[in-house]
C-alpha atoms as a PDB file:
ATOM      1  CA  UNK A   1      12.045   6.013 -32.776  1.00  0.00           C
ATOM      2  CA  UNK A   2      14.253   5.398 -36.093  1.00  0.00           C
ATOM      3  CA  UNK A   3      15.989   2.200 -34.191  1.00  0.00           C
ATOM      4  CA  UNK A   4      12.599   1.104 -32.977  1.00  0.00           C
ATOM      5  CA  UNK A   5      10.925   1.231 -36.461  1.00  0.00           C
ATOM      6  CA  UNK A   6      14.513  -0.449 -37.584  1.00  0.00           C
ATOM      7  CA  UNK A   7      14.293  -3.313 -35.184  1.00  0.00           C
ATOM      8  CA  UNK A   8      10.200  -4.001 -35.933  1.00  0.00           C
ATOM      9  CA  UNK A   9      11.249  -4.855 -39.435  1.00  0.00           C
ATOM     10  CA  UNK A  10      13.976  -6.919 -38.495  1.00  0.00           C
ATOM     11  CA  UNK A  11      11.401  -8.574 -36.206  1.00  0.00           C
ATOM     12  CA  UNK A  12       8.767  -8.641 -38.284  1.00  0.00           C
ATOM     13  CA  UNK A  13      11.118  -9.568 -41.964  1.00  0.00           C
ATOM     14  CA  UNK A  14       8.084 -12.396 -42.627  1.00  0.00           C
ATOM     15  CA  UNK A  15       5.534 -10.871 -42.268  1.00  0.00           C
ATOM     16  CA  UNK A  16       3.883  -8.573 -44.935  1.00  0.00           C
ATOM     17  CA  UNK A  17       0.940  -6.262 -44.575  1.00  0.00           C
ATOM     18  CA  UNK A  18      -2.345  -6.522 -45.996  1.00  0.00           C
ATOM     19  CA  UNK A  19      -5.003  -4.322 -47.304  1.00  0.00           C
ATOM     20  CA  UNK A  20      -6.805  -3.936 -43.859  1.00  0.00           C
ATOM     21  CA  UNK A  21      -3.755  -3.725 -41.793  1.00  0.00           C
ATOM     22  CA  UNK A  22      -2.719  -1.339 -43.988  1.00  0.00           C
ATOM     23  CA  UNK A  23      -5.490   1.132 -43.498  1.00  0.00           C
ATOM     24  CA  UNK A  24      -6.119   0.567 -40.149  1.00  0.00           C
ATOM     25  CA  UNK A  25      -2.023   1.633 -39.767  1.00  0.00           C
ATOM     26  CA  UNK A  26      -2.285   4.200 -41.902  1.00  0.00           C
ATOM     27  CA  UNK A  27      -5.513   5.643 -39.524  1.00  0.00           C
ATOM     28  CA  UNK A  28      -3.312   5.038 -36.029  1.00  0.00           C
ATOM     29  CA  UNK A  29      -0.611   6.615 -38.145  1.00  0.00           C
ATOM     30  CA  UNK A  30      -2.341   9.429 -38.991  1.00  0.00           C
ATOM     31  CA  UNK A  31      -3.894  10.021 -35.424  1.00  0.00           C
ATOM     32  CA  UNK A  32      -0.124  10.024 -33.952  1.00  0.00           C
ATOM     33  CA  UNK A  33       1.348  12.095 -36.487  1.00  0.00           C
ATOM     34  CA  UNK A  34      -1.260  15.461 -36.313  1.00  0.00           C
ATOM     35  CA  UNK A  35      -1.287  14.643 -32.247  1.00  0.00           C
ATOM     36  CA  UNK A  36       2.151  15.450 -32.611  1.00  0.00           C
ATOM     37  CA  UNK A  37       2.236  17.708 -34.986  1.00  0.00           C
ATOM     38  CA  UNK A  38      -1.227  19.820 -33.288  1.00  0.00           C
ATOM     39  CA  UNK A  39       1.908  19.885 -30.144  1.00  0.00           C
ATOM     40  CA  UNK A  40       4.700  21.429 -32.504  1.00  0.00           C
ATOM     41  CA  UNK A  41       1.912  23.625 -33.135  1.00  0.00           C
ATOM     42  CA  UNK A  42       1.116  24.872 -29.408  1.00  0.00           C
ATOM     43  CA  UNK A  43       4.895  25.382 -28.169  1.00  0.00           C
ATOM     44  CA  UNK A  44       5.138  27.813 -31.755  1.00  0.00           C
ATOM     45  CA  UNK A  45       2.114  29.690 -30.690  1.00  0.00           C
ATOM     46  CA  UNK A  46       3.124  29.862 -27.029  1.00  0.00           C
ATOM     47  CA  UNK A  47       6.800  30.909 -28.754  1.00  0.00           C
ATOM     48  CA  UNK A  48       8.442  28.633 -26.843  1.00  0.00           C
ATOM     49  CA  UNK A  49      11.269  26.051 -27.924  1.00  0.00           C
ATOM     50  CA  UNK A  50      10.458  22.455 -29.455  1.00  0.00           C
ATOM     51  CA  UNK A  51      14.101  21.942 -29.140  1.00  0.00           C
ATOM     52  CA  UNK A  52      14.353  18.495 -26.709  1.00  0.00           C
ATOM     53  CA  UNK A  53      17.884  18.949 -26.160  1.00  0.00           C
ATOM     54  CA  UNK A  54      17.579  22.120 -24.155  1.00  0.00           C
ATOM     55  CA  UNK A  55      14.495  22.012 -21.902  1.00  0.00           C
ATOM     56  CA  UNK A  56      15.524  24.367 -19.601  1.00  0.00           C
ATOM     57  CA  UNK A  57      15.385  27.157 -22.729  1.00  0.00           C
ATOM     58  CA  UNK A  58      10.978  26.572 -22.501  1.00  0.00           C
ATOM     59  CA  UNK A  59       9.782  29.938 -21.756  1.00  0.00           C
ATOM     60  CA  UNK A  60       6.326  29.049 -21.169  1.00  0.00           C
ATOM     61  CA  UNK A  61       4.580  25.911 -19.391  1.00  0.00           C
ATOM     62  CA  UNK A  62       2.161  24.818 -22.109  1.00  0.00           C
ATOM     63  CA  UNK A  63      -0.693  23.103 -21.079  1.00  0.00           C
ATOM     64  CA  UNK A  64      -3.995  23.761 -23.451  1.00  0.00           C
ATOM     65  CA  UNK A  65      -4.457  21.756 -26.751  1.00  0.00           C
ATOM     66  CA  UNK A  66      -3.146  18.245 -27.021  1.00  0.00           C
ATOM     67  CA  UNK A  67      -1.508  18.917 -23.768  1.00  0.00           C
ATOM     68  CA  UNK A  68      -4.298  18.888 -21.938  1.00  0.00           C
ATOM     69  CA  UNK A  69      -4.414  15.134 -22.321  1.00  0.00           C
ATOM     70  CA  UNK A  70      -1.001  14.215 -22.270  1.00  0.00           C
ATOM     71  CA  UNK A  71       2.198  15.999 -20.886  1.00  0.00           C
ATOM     72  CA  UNK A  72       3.908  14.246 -23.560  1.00  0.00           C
ATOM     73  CA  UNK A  73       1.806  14.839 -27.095  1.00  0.00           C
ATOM     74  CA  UNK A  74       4.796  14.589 -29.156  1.00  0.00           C
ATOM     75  CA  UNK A  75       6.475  11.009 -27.554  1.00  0.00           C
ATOM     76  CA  UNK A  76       2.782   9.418 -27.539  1.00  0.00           C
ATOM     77  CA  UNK A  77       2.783  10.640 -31.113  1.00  0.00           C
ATOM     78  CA  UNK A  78       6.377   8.848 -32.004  1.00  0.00           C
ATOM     79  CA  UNK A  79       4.895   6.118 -30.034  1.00  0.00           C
ATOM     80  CA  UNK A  80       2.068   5.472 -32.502  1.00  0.00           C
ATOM     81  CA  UNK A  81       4.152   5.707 -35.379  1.00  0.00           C
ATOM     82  CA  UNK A  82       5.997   2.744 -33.707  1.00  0.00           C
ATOM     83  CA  UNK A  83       2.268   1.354 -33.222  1.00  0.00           C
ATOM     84  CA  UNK A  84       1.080   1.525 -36.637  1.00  0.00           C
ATOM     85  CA  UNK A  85       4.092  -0.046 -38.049  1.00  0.00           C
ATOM     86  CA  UNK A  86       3.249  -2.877 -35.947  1.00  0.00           C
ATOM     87  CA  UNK A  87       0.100  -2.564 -37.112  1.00  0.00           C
ATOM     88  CA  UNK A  88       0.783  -2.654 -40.728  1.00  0.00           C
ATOM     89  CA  UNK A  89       3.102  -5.724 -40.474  1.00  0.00           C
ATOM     90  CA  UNK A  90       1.007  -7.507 -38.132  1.00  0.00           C
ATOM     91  CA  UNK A  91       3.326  -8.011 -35.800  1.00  0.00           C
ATOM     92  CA  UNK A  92       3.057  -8.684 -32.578  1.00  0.00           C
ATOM     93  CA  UNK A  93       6.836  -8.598 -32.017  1.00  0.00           C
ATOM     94  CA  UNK A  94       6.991  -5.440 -33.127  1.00  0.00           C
ATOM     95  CA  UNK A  95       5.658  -4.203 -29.811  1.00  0.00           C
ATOM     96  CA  UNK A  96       8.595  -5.189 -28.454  1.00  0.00           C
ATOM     97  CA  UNK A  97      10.591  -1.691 -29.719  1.00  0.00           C
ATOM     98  CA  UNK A  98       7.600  -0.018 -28.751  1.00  0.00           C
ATOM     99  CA  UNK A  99       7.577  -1.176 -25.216  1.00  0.00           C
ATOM    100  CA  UNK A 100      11.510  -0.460 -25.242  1.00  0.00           C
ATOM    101  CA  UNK A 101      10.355   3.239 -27.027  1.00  0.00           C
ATOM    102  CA  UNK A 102       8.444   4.104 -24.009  1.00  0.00           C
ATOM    103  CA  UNK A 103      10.634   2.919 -21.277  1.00  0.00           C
ATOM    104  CA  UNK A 104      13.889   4.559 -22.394  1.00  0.00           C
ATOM    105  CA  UNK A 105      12.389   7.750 -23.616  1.00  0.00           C
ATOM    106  CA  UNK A 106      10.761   7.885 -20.459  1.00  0.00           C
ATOM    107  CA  UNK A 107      13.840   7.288 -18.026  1.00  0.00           C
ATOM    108  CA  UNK A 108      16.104   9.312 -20.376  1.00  0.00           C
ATOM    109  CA  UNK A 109      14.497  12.630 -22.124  1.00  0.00           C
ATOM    110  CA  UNK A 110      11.084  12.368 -20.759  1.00  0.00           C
ATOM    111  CA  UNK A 111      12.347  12.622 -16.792  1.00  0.00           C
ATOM    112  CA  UNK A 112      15.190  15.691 -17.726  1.00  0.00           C
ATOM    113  CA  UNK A 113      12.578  17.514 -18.970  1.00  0.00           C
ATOM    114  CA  UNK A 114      10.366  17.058 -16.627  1.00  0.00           C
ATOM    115  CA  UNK A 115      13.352  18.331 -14.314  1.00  0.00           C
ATOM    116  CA  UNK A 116      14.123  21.399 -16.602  1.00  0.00           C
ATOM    117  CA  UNK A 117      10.052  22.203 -16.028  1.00  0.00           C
ATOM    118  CA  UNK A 118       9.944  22.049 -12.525  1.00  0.00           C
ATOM    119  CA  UNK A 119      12.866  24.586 -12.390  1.00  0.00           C
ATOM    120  CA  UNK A 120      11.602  26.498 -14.682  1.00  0.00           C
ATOM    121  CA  UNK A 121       7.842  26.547 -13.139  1.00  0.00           C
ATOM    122  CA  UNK A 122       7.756  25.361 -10.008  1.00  0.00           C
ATOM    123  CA  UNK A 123       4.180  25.399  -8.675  1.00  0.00           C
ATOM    124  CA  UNK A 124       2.787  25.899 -11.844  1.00  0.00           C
ATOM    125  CA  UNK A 125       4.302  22.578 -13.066  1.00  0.00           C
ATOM    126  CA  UNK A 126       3.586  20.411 -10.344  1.00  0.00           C
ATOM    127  CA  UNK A 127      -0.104  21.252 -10.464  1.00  0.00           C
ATOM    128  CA  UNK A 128       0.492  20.575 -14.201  1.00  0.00           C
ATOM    129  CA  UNK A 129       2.153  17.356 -13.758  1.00  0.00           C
ATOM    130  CA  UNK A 130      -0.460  16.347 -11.169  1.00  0.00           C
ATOM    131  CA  UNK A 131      -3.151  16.753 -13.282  1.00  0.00           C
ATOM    132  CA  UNK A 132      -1.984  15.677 -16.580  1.00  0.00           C
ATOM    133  CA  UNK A 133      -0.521  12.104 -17.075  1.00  0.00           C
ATOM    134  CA  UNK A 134       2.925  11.722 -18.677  1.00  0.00           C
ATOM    135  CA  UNK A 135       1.433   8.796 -21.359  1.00  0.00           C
ATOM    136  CA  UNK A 136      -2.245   8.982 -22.340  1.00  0.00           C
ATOM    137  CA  UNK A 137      -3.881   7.655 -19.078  1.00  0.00           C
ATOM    138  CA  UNK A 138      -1.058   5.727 -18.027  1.00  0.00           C
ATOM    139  CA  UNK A 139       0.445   7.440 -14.826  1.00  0.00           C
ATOM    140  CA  UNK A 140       2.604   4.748 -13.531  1.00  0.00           C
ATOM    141  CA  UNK A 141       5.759   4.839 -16.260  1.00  0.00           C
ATOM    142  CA  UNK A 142       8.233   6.402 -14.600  1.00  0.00           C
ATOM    143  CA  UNK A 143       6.288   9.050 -12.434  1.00  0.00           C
ATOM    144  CA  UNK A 144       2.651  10.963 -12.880  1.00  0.00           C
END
């Protein structure tokens, strides 16, 4: 997410925000941030690890909260960082890092953890994952 933010101001070095782009920003901002932060939330009160390095340590398949909408709350949530700072610089190359955002973290993290679950969970994931899109209503990055 750091590179992506890095390369929207590189791509967007002209262009400077205004008042209105400013607060609508700081609104999508604000939306991604406590979506991800309401998911940080749910894998402490399930007591279950946050840690994306090592997937396979989840000790329980949380699905309630922000997870019923997305399998992904904390991604779509880094996602709309990327958005509002788009947003905020009026940019419309700046959705260029977000587009790459959402393909490599999907190839990459999103699809080993998505391995590590269905180890871990077997049926209980795959009705999970069938169910519950990986993006917010968008089912055909990557896989469901």
């Amino acid at each position: 997410m750091v590179l992506g933010l890095l390369a929207q101001r590189r791509l967007a070095a002209g262009s400077r925000p205004t008042r209105a782009s400013r607060v609508l920003a700081g609104g999508v901002a604000g939306a991604s941030l406590g979506l991800a932060g309401w998911a940080v939330g749910s894998f402490r009160r399930h007591d279950t690890t946050v840690d994306p390095l090592a997937p396979e340590r989840a000790s329980h398949l949380v699905a309630d909260g922000a997870f019923q909408t997305t399998r992904n709350p904390m991604y779509v949530g880094m996602a709309g960082v990327l958005l509002a700072h788009a947003v905020a610089r009026r940019s419309v190359a700046g959705l260029v890092p977000l587009a790459g955002f959402v393909l490599v973290i999907s190839r990459t993290q999103i699809a080993a953890e998505e391995r590590a679950m269905a180890a871990n969970f077997g049926p209980d994931w795959e009705a999970y994952a069938a169910t519950t899109p990986r993006w917010v209503g968008l089912r055909s990055l990557g896989s469901a």
